[in-house]
Protein backbone atom coordinates (compact mmCIF):
# COMPACT_ATOMS: atom_id res chain seq x y z
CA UNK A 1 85.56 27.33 125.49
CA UNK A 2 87.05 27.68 122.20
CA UNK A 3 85.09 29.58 119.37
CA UNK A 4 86.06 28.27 115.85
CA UNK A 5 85.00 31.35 114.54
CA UNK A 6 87.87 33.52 115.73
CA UNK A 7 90.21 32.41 112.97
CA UNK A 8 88.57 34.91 110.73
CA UNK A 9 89.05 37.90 113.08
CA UNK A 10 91.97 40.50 113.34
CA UNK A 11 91.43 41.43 116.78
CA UNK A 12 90.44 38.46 119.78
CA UNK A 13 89.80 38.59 122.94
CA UNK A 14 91.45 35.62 125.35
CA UNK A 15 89.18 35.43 128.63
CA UNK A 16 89.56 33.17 131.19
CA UNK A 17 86.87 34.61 133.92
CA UNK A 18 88.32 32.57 136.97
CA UNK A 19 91.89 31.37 136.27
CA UNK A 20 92.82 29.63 139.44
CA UNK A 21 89.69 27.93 139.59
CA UNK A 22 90.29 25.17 142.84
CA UNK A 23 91.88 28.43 144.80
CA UNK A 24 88.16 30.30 143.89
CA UNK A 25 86.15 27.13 145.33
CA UNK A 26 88.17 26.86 148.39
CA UNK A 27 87.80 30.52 149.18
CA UNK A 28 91.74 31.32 148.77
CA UNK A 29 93.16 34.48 146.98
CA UNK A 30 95.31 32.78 144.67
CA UNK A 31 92.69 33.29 141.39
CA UNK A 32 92.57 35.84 139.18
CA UNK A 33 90.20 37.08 135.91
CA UNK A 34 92.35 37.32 132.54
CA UNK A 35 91.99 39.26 129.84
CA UNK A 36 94.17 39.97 126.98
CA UNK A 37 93.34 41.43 123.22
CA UNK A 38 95.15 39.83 120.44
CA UNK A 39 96.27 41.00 116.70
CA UNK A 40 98.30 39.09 114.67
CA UNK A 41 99.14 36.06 116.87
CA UNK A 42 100.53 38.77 119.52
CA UNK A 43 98.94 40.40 122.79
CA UNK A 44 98.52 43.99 122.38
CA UNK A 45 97.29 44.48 126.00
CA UNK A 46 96.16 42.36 128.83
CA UNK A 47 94.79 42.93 132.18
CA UNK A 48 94.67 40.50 135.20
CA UNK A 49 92.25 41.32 138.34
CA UNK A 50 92.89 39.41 141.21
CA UNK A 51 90.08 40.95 143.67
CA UNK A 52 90.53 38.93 146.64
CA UNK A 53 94.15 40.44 146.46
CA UNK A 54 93.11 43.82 146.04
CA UNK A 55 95.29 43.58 142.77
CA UNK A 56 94.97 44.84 139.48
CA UNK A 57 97.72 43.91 136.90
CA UNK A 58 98.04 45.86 133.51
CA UNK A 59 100.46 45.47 130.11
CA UNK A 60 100.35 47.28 127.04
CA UNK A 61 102.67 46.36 124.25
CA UNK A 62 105.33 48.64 123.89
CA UNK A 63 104.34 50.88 126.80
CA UNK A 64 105.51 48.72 130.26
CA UNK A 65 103.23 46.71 132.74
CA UNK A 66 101.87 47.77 136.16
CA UNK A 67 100.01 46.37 138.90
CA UNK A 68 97.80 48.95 141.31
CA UNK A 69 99.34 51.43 138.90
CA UNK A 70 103.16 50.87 139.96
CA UNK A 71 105.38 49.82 137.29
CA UNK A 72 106.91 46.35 137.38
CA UNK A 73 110.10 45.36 136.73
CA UNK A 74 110.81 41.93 136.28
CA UNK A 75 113.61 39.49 138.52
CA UNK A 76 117.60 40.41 137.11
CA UNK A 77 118.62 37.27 138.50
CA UNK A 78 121.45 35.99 136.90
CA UNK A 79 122.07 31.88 138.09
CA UNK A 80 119.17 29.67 137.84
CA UNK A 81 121.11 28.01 141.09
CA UNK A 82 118.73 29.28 144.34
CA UNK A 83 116.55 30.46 141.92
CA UNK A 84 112.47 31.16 142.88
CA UNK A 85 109.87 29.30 141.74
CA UNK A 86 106.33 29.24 142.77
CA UNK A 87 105.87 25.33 143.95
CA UNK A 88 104.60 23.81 146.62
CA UNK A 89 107.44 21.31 146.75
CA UNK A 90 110.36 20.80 144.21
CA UNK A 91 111.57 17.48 142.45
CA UNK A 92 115.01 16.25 143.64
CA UNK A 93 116.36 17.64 140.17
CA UNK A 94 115.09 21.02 141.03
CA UNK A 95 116.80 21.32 144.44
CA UNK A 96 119.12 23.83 143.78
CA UNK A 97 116.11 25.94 143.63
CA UNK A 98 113.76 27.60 146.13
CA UNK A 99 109.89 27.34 146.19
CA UNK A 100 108.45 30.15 146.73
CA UNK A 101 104.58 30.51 147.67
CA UNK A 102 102.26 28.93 144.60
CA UNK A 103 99.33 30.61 143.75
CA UNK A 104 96.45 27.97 141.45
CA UNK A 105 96.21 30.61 139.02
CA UNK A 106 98.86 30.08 135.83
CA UNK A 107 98.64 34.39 135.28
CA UNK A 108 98.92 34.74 139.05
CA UNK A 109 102.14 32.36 139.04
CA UNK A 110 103.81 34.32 135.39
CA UNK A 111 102.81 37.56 137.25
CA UNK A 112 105.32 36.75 140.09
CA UNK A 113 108.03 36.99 137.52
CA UNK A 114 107.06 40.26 136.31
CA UNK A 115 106.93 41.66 140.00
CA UNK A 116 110.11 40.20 140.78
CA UNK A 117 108.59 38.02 143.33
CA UNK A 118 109.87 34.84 141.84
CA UNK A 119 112.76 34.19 139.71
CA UNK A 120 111.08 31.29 137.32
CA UNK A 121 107.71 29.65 136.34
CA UNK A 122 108.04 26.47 134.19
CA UNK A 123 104.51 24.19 133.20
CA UNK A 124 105.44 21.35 131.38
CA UNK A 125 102.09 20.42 130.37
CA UNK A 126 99.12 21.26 127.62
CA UNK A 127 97.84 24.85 127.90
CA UNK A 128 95.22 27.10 126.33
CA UNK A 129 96.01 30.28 125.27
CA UNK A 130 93.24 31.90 127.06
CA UNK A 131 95.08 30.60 130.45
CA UNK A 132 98.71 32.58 129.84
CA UNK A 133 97.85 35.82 127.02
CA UNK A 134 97.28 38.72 129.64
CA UNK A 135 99.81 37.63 131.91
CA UNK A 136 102.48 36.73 128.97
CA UNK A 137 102.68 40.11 127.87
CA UNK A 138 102.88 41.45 131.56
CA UNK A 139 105.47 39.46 132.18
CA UNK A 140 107.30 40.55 128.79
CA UNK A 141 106.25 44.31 129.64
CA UNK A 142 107.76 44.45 132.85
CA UNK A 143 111.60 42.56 131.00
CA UNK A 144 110.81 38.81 131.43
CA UNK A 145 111.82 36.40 128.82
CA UNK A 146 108.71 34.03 128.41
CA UNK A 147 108.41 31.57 125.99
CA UNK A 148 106.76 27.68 125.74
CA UNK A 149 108.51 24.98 127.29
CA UNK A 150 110.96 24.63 124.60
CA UNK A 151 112.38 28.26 124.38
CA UNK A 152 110.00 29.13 121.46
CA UNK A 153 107.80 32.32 121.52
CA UNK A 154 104.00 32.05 122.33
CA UNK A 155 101.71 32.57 119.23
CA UNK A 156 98.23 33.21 120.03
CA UNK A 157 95.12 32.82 117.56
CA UNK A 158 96.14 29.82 116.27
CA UNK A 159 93.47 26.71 114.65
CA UNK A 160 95.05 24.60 117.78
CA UNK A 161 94.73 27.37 120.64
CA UNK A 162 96.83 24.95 123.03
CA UNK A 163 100.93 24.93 123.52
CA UNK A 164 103.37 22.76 125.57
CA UNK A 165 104.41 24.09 128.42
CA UNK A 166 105.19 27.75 129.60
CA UNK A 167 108.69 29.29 130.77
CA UNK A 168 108.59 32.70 132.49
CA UNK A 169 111.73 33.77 133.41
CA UNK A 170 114.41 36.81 134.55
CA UNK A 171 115.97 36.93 131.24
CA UNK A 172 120.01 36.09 132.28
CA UNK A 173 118.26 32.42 133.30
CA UNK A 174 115.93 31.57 130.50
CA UNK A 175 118.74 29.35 128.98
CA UNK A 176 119.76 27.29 131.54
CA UNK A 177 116.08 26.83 132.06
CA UNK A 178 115.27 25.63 128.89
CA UNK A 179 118.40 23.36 128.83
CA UNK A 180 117.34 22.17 132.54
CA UNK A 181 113.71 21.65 131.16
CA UNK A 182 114.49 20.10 127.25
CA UNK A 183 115.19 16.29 127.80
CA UNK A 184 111.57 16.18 130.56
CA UNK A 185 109.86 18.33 127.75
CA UNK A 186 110.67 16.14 124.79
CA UNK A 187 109.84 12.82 127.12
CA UNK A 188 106.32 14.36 128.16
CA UNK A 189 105.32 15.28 123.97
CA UNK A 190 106.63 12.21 123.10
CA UNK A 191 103.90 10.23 125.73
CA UNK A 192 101.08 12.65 124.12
């Protein structure tokens, strides 16, 4: 739920307490709690625990991201041909690329990235901020380029705490991504 209030603070806190909420009901690990601390429109650290995973992922601007205390290093993949995306089926447009297992949770999903267990995550739908701020800067900690679904950077804080679309990606492919993404991205904003 959105607080109005938070306008008028320096520091915010972005929780979502069970991101990945259908995996949560149906008794599946792919949920996680997310929690990131905001200055300035920027995360300054976030934290994602993921307990029926036994994982516990950590970023700190400026100082690298972790998860169970080993550093992460995002993918270095350099075609977005064959590249990994968390889905649980591709479009025909997306063929060239291979799904990888999809967790419900968003953080879970831009986490992936950062632990070079996928290549890619794209949304190309309305977010809150609350759902991507922990795991944005993990990502970014750990060398991922991540951005909204137009290649712009992800400003948090903001009177409208929603964005279009997320892009998480190995930095060599962000790009291509964007230019595979743009003309479904401007069709979907211009329907809203």
């Amino acid at each position: 739920m959105d607080a109005p209030a938070r306008l008028d603070e320096g520091l915010i806190w972005l929780v979502d307490p069970i991101d990945g909420t259908r995996d949560y009901i149906a008794g599946r690990s792919g949920w996680a709690v997310s929690v990131a601390l905001i200055s300035a429109g920027r995360p300054l650290f976030g934290m994602l625990e993921a307990p029926a995973r036994g994982e516990s992922w950590w970023g700190e601007a400026g100082q690298g991201s972790s998860r169970n205390g080993l550093p992460l290093m995002a993918s270095s993949r350099s075609e977005l041909p064959g590249a990994r995306v968390p889905a649980k089926k591709l479009t025909p447009i997306d063929s060239d690329l291979v799904a990888v297992d999809q967790p419900n949770s968003i953080a879970l999903r831009m986490a992936m990235v950062a632990a070079d267990e996928a290549d890619l995550l794209a949304t190309l739908r309305w977010g809150f901020e609350w759902d991507v701020g922990a795991a944005a800067l993990i990502a970014r900690e750990a060398g991922a380029t991540v951005t909204d679904a137009f290649g712009q950077p992800l400003h948090y804080n903001k009177r409208d705490p929603r964005a279009f679309g997320v892009l998480v990606t190995a930095p060599a492919i962000h790009g291509a991504a964007v230019d595979r993404l743009a003309k479904r991205a401007h069709e979907l904003v211009g329907q809203k």
